[in-house]
C-alpha atoms as a PDB file:
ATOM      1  CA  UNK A   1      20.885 -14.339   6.493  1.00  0.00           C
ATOM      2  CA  UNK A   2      17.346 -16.070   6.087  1.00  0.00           C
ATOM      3  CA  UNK A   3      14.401 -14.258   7.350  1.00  0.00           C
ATOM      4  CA  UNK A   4      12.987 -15.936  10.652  1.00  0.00           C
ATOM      5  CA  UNK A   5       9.637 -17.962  10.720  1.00  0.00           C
ATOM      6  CA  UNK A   6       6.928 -17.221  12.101  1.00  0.00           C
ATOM      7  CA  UNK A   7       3.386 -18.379  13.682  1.00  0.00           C
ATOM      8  CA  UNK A   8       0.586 -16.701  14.227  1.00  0.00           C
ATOM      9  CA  UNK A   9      -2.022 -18.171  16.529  1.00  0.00           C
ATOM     10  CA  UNK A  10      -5.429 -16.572  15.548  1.00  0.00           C
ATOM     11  CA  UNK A  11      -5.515 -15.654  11.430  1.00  0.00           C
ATOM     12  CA  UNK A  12      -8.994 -13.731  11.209  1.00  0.00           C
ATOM     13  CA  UNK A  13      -9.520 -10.370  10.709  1.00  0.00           C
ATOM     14  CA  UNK A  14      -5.910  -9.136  11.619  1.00  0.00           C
ATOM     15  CA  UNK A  15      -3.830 -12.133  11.867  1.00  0.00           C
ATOM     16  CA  UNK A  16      -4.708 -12.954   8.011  1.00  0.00           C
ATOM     17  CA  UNK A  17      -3.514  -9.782   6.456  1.00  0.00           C
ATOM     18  CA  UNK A  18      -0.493  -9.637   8.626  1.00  0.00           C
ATOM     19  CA  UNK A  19       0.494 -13.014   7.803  1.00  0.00           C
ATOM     20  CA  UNK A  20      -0.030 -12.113   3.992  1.00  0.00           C
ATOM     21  CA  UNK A  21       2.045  -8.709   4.459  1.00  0.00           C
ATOM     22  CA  UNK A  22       5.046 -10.479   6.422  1.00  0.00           C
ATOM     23  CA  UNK A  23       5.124 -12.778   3.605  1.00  0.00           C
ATOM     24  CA  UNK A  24       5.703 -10.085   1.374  1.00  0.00           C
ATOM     25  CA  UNK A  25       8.395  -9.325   3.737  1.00  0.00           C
ATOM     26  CA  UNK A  26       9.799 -12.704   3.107  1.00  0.00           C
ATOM     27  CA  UNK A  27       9.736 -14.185   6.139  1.00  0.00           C
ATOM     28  CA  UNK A  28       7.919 -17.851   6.413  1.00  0.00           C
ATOM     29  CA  UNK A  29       4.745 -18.099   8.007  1.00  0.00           C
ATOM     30  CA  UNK A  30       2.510 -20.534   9.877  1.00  0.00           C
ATOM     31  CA  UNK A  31      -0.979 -19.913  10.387  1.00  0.00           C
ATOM     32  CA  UNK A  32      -3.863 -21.411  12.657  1.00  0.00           C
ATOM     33  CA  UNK A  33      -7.283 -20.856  12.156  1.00  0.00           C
ATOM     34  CA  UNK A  34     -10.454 -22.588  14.125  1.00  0.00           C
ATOM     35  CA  UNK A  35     -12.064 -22.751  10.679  1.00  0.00           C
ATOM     36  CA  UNK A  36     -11.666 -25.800   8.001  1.00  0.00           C
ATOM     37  CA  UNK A  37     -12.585 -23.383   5.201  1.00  0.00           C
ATOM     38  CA  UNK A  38      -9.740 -21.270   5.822  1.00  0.00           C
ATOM     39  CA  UNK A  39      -7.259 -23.606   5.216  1.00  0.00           C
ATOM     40  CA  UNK A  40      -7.771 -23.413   1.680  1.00  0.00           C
ATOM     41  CA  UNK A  41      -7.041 -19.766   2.068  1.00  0.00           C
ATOM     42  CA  UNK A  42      -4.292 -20.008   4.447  1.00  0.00           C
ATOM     43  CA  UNK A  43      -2.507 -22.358   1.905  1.00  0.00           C
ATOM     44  CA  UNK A  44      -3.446 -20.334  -1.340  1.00  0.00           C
ATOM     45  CA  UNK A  45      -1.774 -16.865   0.051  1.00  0.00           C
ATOM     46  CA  UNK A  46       1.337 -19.066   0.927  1.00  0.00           C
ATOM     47  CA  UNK A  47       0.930 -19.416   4.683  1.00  0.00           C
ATOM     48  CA  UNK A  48       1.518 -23.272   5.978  1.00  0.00           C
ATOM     49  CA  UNK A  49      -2.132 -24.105   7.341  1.00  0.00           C
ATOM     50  CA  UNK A  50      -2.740 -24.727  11.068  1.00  0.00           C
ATOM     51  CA  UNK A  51      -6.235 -25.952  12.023  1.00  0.00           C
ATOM     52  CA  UNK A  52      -7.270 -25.999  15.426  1.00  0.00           C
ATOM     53  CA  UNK A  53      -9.017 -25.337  18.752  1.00  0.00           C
ATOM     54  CA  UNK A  54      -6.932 -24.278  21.801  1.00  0.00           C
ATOM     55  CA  UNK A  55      -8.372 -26.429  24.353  1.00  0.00           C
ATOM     56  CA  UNK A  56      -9.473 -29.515  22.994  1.00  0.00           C
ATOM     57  CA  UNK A  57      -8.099 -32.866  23.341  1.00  0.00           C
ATOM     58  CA  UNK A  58      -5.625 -34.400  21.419  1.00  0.00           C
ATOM     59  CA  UNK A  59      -4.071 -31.410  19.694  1.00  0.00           C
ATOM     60  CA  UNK A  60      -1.110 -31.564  21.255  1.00  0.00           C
ATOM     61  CA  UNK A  61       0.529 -32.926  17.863  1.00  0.00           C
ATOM     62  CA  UNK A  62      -0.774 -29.903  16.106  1.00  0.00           C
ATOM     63  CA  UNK A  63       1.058 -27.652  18.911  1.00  0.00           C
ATOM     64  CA  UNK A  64       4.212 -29.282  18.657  1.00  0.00           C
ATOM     65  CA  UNK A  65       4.112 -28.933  14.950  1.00  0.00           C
ATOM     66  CA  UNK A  66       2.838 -25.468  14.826  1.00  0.00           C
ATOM     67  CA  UNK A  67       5.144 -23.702  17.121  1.00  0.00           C
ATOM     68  CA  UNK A  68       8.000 -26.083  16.029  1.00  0.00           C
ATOM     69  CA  UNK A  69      11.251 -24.235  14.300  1.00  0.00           C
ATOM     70  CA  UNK A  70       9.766 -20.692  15.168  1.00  0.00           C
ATOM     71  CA  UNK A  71      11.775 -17.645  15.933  1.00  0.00           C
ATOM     72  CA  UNK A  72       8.502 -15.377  16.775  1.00  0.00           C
ATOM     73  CA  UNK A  73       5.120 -16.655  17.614  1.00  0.00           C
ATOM     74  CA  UNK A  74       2.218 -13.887  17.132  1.00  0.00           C
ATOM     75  CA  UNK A  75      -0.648 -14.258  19.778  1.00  0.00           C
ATOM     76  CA  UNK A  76      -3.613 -12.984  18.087  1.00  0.00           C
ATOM     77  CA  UNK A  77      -6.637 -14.398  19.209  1.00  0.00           C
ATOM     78  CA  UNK A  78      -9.532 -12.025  21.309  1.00  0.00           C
ATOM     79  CA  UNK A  79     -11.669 -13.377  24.595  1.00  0.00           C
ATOM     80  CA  UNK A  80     -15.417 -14.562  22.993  1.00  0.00           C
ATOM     81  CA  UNK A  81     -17.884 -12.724  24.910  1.00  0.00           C
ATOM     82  CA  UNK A  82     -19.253 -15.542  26.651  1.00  0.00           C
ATOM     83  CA  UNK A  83     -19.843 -16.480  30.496  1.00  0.00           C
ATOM     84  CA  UNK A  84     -17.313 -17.396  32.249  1.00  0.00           C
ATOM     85  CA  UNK A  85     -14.722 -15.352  29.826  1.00  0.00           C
ATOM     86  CA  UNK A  86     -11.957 -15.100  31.628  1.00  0.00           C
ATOM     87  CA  UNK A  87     -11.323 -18.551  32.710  1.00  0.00           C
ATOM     88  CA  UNK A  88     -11.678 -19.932  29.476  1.00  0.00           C
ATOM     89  CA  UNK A  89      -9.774 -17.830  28.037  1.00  0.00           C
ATOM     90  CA  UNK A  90      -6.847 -18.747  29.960  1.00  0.00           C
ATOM     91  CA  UNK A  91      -7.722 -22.307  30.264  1.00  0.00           C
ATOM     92  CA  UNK A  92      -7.475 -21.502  26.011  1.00  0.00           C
ATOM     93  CA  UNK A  93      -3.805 -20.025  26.467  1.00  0.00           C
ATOM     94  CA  UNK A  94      -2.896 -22.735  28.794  1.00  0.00           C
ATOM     95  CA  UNK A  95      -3.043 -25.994  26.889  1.00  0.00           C
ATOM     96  CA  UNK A  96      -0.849 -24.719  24.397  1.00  0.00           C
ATOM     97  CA  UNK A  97       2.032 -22.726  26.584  1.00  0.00           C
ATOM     98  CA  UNK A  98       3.543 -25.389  27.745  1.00  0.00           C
ATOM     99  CA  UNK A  99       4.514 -26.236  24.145  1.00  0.00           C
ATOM    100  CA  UNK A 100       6.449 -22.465  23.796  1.00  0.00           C
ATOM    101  CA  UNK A 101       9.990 -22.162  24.628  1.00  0.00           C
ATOM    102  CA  UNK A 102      10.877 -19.676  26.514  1.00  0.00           C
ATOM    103  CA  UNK A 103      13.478 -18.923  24.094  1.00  0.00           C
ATOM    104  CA  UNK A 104      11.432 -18.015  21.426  1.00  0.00           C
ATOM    105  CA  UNK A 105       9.820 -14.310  21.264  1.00  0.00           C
ATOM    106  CA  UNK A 106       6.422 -13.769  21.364  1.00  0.00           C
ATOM    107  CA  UNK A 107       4.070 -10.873  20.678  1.00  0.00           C
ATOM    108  CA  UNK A 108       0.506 -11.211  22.397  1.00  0.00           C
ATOM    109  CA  UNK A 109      -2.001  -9.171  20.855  1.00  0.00           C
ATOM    110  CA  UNK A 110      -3.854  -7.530  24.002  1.00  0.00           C
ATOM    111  CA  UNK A 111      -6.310  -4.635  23.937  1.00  0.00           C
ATOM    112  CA  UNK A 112      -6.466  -1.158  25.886  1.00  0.00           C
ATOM    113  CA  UNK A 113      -9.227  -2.854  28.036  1.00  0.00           C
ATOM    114  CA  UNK A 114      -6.979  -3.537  30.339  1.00  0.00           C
ATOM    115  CA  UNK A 115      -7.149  -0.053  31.453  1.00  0.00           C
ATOM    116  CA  UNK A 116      -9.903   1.343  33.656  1.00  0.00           C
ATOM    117  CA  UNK A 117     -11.103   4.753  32.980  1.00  0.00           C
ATOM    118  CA  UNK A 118      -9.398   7.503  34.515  1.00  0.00           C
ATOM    119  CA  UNK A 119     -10.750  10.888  32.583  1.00  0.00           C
ATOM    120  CA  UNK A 120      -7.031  11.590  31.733  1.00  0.00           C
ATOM    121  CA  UNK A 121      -4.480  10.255  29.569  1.00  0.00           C
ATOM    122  CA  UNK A 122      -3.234   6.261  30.159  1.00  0.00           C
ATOM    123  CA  UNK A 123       0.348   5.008  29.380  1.00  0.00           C
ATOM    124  CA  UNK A 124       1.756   1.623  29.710  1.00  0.00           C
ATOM    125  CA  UNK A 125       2.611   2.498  32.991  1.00  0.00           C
ATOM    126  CA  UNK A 126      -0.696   2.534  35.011  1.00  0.00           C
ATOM    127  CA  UNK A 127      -1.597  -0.152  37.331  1.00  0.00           C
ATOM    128  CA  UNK A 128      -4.517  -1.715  35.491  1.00  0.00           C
ATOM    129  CA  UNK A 129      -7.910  -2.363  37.092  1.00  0.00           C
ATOM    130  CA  UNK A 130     -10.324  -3.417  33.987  1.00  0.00           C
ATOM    131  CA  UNK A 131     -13.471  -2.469  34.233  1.00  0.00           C
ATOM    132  CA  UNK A 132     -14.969  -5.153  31.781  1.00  0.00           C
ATOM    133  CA  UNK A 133     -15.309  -9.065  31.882  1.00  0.00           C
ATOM    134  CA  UNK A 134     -12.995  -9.158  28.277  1.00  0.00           C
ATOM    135  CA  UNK A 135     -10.450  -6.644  30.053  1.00  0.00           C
ATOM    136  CA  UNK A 136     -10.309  -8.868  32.729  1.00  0.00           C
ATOM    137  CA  UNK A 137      -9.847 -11.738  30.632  1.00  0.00           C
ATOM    138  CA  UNK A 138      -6.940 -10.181  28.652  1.00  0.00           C
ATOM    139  CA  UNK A 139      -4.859  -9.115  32.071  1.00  0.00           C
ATOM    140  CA  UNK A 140      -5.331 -12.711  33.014  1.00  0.00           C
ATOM    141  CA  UNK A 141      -3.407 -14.265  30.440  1.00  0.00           C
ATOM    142  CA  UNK A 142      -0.818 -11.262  29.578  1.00  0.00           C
ATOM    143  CA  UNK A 143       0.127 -12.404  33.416  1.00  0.00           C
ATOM    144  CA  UNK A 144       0.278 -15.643  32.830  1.00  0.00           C
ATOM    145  CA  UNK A 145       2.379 -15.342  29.900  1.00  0.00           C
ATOM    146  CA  UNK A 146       4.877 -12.905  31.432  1.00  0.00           C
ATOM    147  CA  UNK A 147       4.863 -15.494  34.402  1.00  0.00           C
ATOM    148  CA  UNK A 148       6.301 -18.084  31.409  1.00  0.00           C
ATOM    149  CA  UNK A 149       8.878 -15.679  29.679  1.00  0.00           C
ATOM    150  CA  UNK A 150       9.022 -11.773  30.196  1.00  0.00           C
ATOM    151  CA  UNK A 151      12.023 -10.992  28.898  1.00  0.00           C
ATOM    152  CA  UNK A 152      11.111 -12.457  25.907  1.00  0.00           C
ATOM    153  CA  UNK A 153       7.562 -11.545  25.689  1.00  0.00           C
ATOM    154  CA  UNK A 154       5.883  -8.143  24.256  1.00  0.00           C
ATOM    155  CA  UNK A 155       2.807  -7.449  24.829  1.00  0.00           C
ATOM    156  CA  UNK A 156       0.709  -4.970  22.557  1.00  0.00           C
ATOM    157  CA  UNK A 157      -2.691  -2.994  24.158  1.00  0.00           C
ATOM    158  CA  UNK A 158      -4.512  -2.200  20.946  1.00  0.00           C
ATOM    159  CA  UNK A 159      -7.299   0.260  20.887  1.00  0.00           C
ATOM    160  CA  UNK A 160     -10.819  -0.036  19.066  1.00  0.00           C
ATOM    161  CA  UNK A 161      -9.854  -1.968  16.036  1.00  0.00           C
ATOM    162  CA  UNK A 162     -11.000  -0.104  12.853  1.00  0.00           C
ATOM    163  CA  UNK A 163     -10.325  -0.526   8.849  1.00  0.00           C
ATOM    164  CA  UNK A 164     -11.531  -2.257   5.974  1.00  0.00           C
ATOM    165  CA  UNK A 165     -14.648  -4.155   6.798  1.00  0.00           C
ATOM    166  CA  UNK A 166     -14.454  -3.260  10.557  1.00  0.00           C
ATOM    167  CA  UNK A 167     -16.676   0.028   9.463  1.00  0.00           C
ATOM    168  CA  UNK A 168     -17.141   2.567  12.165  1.00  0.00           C
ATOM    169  CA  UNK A 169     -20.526   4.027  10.506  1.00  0.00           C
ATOM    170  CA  UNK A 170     -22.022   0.740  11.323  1.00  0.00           C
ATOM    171  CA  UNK A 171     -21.131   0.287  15.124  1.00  0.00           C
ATOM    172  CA  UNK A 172     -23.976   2.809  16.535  1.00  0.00           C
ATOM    173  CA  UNK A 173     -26.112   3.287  13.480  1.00  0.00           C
ATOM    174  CA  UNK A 174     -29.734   3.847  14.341  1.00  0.00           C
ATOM    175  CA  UNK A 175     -29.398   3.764  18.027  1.00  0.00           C
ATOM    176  CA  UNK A 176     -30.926   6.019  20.961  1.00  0.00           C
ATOM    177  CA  UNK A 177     -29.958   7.678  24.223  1.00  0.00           C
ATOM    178  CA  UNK A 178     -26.466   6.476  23.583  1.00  0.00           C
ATOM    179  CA  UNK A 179     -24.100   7.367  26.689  1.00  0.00           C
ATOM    180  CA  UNK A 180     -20.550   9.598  26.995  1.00  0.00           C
ATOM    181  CA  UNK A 181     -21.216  11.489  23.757  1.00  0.00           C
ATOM    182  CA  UNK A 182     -18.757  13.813  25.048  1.00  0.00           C
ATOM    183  CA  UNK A 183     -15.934  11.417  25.670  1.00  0.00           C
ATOM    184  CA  UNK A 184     -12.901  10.920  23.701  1.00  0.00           C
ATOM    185  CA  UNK A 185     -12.449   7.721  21.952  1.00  0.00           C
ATOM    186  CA  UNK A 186      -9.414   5.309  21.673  1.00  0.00           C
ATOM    187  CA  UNK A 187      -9.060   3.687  17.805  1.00  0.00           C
ATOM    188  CA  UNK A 188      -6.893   2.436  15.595  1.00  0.00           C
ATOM    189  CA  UNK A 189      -6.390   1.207  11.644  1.00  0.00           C
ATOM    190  CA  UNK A 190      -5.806  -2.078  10.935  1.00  0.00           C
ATOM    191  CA  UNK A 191      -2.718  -1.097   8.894  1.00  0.00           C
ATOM    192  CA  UNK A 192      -1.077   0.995  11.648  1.00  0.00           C
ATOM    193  CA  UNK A 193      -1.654  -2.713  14.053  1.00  0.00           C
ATOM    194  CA  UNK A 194       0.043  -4.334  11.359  1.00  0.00           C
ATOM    195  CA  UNK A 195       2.865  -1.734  11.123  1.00  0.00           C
ATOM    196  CA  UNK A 196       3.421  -1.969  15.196  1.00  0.00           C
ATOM    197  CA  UNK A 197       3.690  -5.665  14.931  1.00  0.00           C
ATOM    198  CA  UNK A 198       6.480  -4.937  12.026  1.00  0.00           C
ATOM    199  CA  UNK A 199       8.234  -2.496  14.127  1.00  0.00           C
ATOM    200  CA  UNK A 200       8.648  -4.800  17.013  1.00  0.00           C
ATOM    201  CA  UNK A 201       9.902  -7.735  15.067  1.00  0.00           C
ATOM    202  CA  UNK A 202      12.308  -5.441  12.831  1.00  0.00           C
ATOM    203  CA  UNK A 203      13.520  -3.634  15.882  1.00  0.00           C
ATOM    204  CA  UNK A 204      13.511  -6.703  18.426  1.00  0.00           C
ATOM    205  CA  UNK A 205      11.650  -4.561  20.726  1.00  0.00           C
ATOM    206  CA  UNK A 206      11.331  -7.644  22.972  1.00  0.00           C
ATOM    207  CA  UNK A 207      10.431  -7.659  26.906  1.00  0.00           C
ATOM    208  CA  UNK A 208       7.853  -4.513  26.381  1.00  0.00           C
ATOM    209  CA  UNK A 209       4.704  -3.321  27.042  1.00  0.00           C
ATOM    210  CA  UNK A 210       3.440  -0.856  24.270  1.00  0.00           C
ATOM    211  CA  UNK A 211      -0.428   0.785  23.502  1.00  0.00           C
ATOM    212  CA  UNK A 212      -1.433   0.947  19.507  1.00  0.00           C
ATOM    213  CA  UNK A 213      -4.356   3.959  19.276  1.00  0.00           C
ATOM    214  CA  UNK A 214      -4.150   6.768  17.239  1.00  0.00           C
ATOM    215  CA  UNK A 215      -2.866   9.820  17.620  1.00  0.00           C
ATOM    216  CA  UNK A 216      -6.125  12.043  17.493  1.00  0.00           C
ATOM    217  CA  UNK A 217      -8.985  11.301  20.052  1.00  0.00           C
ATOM    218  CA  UNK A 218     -12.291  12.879  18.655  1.00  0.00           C
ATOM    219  CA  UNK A 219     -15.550  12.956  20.764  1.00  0.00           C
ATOM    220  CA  UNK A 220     -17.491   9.688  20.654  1.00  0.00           C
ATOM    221  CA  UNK A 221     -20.298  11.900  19.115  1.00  0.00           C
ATOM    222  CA  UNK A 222     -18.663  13.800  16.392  1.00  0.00           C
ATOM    223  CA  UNK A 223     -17.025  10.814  15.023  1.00  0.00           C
ATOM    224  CA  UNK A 224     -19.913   8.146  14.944  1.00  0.00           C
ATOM    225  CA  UNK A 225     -22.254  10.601  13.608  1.00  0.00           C
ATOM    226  CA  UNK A 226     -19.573  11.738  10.635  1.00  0.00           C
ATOM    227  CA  UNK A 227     -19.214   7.699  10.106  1.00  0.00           C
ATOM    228  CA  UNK A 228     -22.811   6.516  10.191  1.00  0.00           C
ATOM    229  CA  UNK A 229     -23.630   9.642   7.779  1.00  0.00           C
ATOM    230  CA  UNK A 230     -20.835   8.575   5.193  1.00  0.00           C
ATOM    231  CA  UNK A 231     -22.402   5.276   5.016  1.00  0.00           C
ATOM    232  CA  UNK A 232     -25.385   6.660   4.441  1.00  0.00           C
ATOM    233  CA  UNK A 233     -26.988   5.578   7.652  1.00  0.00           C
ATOM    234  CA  UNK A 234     -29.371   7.057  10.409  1.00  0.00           C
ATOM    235  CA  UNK A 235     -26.688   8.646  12.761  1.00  0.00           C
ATOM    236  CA  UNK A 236     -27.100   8.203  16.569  1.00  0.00           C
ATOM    237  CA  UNK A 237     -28.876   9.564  18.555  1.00  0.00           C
ATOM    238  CA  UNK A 238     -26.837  10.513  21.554  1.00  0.00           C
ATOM    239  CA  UNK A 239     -28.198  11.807  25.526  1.00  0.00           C
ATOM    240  CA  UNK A 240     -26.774  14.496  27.682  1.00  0.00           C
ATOM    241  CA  UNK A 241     -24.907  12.799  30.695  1.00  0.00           C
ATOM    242  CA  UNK A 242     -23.864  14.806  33.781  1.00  0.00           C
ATOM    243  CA  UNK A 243     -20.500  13.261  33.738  1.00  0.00           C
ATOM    244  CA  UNK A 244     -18.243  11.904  31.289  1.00  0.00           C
ATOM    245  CA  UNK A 245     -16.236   8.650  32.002  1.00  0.00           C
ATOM    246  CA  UNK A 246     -13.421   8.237  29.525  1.00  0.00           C
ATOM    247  CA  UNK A 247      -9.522   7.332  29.214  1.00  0.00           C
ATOM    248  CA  UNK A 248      -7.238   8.684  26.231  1.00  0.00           C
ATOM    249  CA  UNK A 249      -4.544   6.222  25.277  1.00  0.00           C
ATOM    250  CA  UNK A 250      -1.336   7.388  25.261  1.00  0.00           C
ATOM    251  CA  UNK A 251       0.633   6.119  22.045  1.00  0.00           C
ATOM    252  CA  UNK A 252       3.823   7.953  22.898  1.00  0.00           C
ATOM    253  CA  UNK A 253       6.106   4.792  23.891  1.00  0.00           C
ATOM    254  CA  UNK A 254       5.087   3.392  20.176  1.00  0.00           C
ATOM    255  CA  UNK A 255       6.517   6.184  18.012  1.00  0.00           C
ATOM    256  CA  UNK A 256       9.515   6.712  20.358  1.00  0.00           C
ATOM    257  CA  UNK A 257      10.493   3.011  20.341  1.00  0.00           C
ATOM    258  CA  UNK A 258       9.719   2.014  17.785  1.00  0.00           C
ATOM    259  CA  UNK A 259      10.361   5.267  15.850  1.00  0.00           C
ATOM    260  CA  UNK A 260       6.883   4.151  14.281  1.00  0.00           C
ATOM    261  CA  UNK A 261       4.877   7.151  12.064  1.00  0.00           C
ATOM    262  CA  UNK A 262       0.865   6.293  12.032  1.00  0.00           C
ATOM    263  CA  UNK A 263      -0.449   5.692   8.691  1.00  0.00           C
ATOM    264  CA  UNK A 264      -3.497   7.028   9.998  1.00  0.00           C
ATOM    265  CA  UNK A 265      -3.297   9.430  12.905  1.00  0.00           C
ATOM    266  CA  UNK A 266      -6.045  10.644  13.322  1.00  0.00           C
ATOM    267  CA  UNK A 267      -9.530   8.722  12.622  1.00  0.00           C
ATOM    268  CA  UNK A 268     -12.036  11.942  11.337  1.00  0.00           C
ATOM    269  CA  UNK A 269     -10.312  11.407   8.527  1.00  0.00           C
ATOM    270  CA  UNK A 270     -11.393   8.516   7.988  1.00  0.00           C
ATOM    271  CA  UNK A 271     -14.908   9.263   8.514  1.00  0.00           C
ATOM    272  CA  UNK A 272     -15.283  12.299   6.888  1.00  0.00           C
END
């Protein structure tokens, strides 16, 4: 039995090196990218080169094409940080659902945002009330695509993306009176995404909701400082809060599901 084809809307800093490892997987892969000089790249590592912008006129060729003959379409692309984010982000989504059939599967790459902060541990389960402008955004459109398909959609929450060139010692280097020291935080490795996405295809975990963090949750101070020092770089500097606010993601459903074993379970070590 051939291996299924696949597209992947959104091949940057994730959807690149999982459309390069499912190739090694043998499956076939199309990949879109807002970029003209990545489709040089796209077409070197094998991947059949998609290049355009969800919204814009007249690309409604390029959908057809790019979803056509699919079996799983990968939904990888985050909110910009702009005004108005959350309507144009699923103005984005919406000029190019109509053009998914509902009987193809699709995985939507969402983020723990979603979730406000409770001071306790989140699962899947909690009714979500984001806190943030990008959370916001991302509820918007995993509603509006489980409005199109749920049975056939999964959505994953992924927490602070890490890895690679995504270095941790960078993100607070050199800054004062930083806030919630104290407060667990919510990562994960861009390998263990990559194995999630894996695990749902291989396992047709289809119809889900499921959270990607790691298993360890070390205080926002003792890991930033450990990063920013192995970089060599001026740790920072953090100020004593009264109260904490905070949330722990819960990565239970993930490993029981998907009987999925983090590569990299807990971040210090990465740090360290």
């Amino acid at each position: 039995m051939s291996k299924k084809q696949i597209s992947i809307l959104g091949c940057g800093w994730l959807g690149l090196p999982l459309a390069k490892h499912l190739l090694s997987k043998q499956y076939s892969i199309k990949g879109s990218s807002t970029s003209n000089n990545k489709k040089s790249i796209l077409d070197a590592a094998g991947i059949e080169p998609y290049i355009f912008k969800l919204g814009e006129s007249n690309n409604e060729e390029l959908y057809k094409d790019f979803l056509f003959g699919c079996d799983i379409i990968v939904i990888n692309f985050p909110p910009r940080r702009i005004p108005n984010i959350a309507n144009i982000y699923k103005e984005q989504m919406e000029s190019i659902l109509p053009y998914i059939s509902q009987d193809q599967k699709v995985i939507f790459v969402s983020s723990t945002s979603v979730y406000q902060n409770t001071n306790d541990w989140v699962t899947e389960t909690l009714e979500n009330k984001p806190e943030k402008e990008s959370g916001k955004a991302v509820l918007e459109v995993e509603n509006l695509l489980k409005s199109h398909s749920k049975s056939n959609l999964t959505i994953l929450r992924l927490a602070g993306l890490i890895g690679y060139d995504r270095v941790p010692g960078r993100f607070l280097a050199n800054k004062k009176e930083v806030a919630n020291g104290k407060a667990p935080i919510n990562v994960i490795h861009q390998d263990d995404c990559i194995g999630l996405i894996e695990a749902i295809i291989e396992r047709d975990a289809w119809g889900e909701i499921i959270n990607g963090s790691a298993d360890e949750h070390p205080l926002r101070e003792e890991f930033y400082t450990l990063a920013a020092k192995k970089e060599k770089l001026t740790p920072p500097e953090f100020k004593e809060t009264k109260s904490i606010q905070f949330k722990k993601i819960s990565n239970t459903k993930s490993k029981t599901l998907l009987n999925y074993n983090y590569k990299y379970p807990d971040p210090l070590i990465l740090v360290r």
